[in-house]
C-alpha atoms as a PDB file:
ATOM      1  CA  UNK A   1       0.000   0.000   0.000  1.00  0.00           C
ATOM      2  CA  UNK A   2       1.347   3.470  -0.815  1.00  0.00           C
ATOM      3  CA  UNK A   3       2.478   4.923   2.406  1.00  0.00           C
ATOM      4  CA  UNK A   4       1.313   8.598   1.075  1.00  0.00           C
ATOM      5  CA  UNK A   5      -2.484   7.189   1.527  1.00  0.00           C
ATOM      6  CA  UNK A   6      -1.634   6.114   4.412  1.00  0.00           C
ATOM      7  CA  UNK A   7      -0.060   9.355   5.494  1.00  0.00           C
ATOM      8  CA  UNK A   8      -2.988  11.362   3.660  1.00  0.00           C
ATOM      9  CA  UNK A   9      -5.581   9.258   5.199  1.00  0.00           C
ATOM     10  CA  UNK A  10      -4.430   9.881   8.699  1.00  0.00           C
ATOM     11  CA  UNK A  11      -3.605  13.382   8.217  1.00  0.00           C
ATOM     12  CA  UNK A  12      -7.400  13.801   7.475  1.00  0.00           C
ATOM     13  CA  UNK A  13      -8.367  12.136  10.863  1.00  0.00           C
ATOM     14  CA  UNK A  14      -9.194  13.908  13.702  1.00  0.00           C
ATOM     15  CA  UNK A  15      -6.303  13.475  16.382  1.00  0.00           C
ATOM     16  CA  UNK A  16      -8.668  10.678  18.235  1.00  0.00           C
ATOM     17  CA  UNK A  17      -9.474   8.739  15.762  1.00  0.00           C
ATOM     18  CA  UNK A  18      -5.708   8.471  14.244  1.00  0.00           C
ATOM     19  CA  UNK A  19      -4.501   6.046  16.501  1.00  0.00           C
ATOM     20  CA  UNK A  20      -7.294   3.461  16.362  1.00  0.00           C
ATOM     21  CA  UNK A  21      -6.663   3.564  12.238  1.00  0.00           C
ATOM     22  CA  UNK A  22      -5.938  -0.073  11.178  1.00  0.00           C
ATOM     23  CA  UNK A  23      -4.561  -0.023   8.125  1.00  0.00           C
ATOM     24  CA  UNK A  24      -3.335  -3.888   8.176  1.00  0.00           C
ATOM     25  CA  UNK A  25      -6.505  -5.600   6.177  1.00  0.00           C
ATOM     26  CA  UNK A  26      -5.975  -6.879   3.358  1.00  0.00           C
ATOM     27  CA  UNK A  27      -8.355  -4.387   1.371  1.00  0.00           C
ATOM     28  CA  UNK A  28      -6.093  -1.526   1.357  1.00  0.00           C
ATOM     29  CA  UNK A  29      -3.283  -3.461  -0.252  1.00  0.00           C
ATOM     30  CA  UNK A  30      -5.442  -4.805  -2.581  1.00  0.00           C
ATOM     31  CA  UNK A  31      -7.205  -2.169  -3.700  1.00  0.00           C
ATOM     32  CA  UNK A  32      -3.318  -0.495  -4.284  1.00  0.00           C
ATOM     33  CA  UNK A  33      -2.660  -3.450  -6.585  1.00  0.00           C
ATOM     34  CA  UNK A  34      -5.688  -3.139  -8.299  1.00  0.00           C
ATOM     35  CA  UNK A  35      -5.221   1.177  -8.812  1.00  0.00           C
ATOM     36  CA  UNK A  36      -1.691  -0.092 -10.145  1.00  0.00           C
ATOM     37  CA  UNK A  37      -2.288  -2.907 -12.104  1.00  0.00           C
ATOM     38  CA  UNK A  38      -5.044  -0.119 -13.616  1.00  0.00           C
ATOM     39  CA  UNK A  39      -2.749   2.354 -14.099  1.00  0.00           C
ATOM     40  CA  UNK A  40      -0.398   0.147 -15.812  1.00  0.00           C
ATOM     41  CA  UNK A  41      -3.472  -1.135 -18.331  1.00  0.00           C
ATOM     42  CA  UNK A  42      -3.301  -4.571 -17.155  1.00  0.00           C
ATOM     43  CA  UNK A  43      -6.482  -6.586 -16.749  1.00  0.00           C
ATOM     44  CA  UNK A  44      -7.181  -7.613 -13.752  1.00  0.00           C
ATOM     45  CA  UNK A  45     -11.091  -9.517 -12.431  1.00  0.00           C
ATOM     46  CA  UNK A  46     -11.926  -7.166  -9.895  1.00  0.00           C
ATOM     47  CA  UNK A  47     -15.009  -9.531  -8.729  1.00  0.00           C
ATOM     48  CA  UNK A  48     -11.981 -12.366  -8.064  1.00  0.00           C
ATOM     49  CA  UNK A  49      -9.662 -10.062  -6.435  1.00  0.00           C
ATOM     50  CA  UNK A  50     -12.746  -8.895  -3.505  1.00  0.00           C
ATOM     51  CA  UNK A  51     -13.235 -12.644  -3.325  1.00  0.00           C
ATOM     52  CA  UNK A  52      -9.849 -13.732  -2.870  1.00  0.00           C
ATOM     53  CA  UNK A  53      -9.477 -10.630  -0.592  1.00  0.00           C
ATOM     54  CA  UNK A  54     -12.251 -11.287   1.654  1.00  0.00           C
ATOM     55  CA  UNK A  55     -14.309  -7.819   1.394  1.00  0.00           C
ATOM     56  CA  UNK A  56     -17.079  -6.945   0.252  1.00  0.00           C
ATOM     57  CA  UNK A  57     -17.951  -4.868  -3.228  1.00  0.00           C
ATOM     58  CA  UNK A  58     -19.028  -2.086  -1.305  1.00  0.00           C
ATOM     59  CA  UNK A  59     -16.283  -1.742   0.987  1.00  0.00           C
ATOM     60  CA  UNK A  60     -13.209  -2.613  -1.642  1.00  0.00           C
ATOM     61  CA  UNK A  61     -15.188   0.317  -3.859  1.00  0.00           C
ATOM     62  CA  UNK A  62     -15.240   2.963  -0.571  1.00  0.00           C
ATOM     63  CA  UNK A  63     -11.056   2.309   0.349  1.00  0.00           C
ATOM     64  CA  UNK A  64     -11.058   2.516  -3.853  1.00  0.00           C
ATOM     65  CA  UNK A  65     -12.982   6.015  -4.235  1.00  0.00           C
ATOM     66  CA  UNK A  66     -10.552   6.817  -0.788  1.00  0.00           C
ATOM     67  CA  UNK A  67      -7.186   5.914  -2.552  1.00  0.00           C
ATOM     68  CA  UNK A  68      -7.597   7.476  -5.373  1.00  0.00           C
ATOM     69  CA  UNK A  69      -9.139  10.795  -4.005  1.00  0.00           C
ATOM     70  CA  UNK A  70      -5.983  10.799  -1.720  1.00  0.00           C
ATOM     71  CA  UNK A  71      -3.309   9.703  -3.921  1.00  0.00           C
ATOM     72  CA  UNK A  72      -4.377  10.454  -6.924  1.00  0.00           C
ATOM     73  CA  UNK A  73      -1.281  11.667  -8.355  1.00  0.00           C
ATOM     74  CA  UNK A  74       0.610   8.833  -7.653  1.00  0.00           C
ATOM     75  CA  UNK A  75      -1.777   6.666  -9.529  1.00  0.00           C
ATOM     76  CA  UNK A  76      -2.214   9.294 -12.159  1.00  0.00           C
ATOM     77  CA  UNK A  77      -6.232   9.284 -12.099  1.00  0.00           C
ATOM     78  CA  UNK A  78      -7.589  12.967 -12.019  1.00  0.00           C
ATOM     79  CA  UNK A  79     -10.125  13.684  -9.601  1.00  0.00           C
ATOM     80  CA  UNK A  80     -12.035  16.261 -12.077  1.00  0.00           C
ATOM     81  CA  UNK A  81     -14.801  15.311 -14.055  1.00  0.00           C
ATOM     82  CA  UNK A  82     -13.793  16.454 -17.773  1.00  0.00           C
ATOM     83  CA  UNK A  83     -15.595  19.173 -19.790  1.00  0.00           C
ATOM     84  CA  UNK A  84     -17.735  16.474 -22.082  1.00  0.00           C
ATOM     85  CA  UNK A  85     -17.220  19.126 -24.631  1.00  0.00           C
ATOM     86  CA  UNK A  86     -13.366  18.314 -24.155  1.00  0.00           C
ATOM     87  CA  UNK A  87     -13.943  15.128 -24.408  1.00  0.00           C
ATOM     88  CA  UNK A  88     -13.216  13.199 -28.374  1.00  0.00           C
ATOM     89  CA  UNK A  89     -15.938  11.180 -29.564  1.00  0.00           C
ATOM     90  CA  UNK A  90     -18.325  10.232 -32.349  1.00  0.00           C
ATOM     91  CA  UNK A  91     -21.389  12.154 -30.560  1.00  0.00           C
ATOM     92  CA  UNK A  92     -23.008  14.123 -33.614  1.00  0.00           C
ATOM     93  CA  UNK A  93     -24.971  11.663 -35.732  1.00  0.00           C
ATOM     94  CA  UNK A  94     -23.741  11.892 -39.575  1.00  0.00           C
ATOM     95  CA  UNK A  95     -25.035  14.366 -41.717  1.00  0.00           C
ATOM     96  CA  UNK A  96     -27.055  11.885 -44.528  1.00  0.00           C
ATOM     97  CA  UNK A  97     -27.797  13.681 -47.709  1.00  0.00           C
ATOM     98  CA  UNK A  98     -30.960  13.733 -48.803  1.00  0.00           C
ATOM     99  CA  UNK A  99     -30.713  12.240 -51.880  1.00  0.00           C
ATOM    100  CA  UNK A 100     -28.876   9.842 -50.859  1.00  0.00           C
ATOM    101  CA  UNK A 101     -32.077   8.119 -48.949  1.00  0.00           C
ATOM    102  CA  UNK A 102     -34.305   5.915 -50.902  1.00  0.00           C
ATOM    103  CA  UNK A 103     -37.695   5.127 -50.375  1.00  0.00           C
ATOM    104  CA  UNK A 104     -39.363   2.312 -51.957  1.00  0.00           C
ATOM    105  CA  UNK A 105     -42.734   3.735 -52.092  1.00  0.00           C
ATOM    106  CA  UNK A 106     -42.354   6.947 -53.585  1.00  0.00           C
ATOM    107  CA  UNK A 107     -43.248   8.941 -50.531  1.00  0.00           C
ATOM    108  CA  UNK A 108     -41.672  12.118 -49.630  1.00  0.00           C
ATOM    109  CA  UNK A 109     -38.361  12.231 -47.627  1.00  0.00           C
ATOM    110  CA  UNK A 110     -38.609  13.550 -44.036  1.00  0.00           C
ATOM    111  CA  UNK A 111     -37.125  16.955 -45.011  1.00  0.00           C
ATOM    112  CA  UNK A 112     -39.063  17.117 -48.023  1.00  0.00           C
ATOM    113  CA  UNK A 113     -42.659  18.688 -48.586  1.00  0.00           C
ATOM    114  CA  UNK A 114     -45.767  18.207 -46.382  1.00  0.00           C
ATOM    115  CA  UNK A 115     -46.053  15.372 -44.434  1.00  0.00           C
ATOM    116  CA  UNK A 116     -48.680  12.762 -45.985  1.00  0.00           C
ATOM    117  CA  UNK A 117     -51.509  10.826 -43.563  1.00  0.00           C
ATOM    118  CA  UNK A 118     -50.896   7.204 -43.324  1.00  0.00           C
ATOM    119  CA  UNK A 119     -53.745   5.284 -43.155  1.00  0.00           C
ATOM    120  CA  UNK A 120     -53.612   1.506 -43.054  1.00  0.00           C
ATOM    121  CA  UNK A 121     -56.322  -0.800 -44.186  1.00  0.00           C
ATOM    122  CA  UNK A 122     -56.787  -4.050 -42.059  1.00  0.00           C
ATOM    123  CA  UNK A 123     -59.050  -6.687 -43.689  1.00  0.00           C
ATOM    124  CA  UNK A 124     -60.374  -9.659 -41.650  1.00  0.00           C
END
């Protein structure tokens, strides 16, 4: 476990509760490994690791959201939530021409003239 969260973490307790910190279960050095092994782009099965640990989702995903609050930049993962409009991506739908749409009965394109009823016919 990095000893800056550990540091950090205490630093951010109040004097009395510093000293009854126990940072010797197994979560906190497995969540580390996991923040590193992420880091480092490596796969890892988070649902085995909790397992093998002997936590539960819940708490592996608190000391998680705690690490990397705390020590963020030693495992490189900002904090801040990016500007979506930052962000690179395929958002905008393409721009399909017109004429390029076909239509097999000879009705009028969406951007095209007045919209026609439809009226459907059921026989029994």
């Amino acid at each position: 476990m990095p000893e800056c969260y550990k540091d950090r973490f205490l630093a951010s307790l109040p004097s009395s509760k510093q000293a009854s910190a126990d940072f010797t279960r197994p979560v906190f050095t497995t969540v580390a490994f996991y923040l590193c092994a992420k880091k480092h782009k490596l796969k890892i099965d988070k649902v085995r690791l909790i397992e093998v640990c002997g936590t539960s989702e819940s708490e592996f995903s608190c000391v998680s959201t705690s690490m990397k609050d705390l020590c963020h930049d030693v495992f490189e993962i900002s904090s801040e939530k990016k500007d979506p409009k930052e962000v690179k991506g395929n958002r905008e739908l393409p721009d399909v021409l017109p004429e390029k749409r076909k239509f097999d009965d000879g009705g009028y394109l969406s951007d095209e003239g007045p919209e026609q009823p439809f009226l459907v016919i059921l026989s029994l």
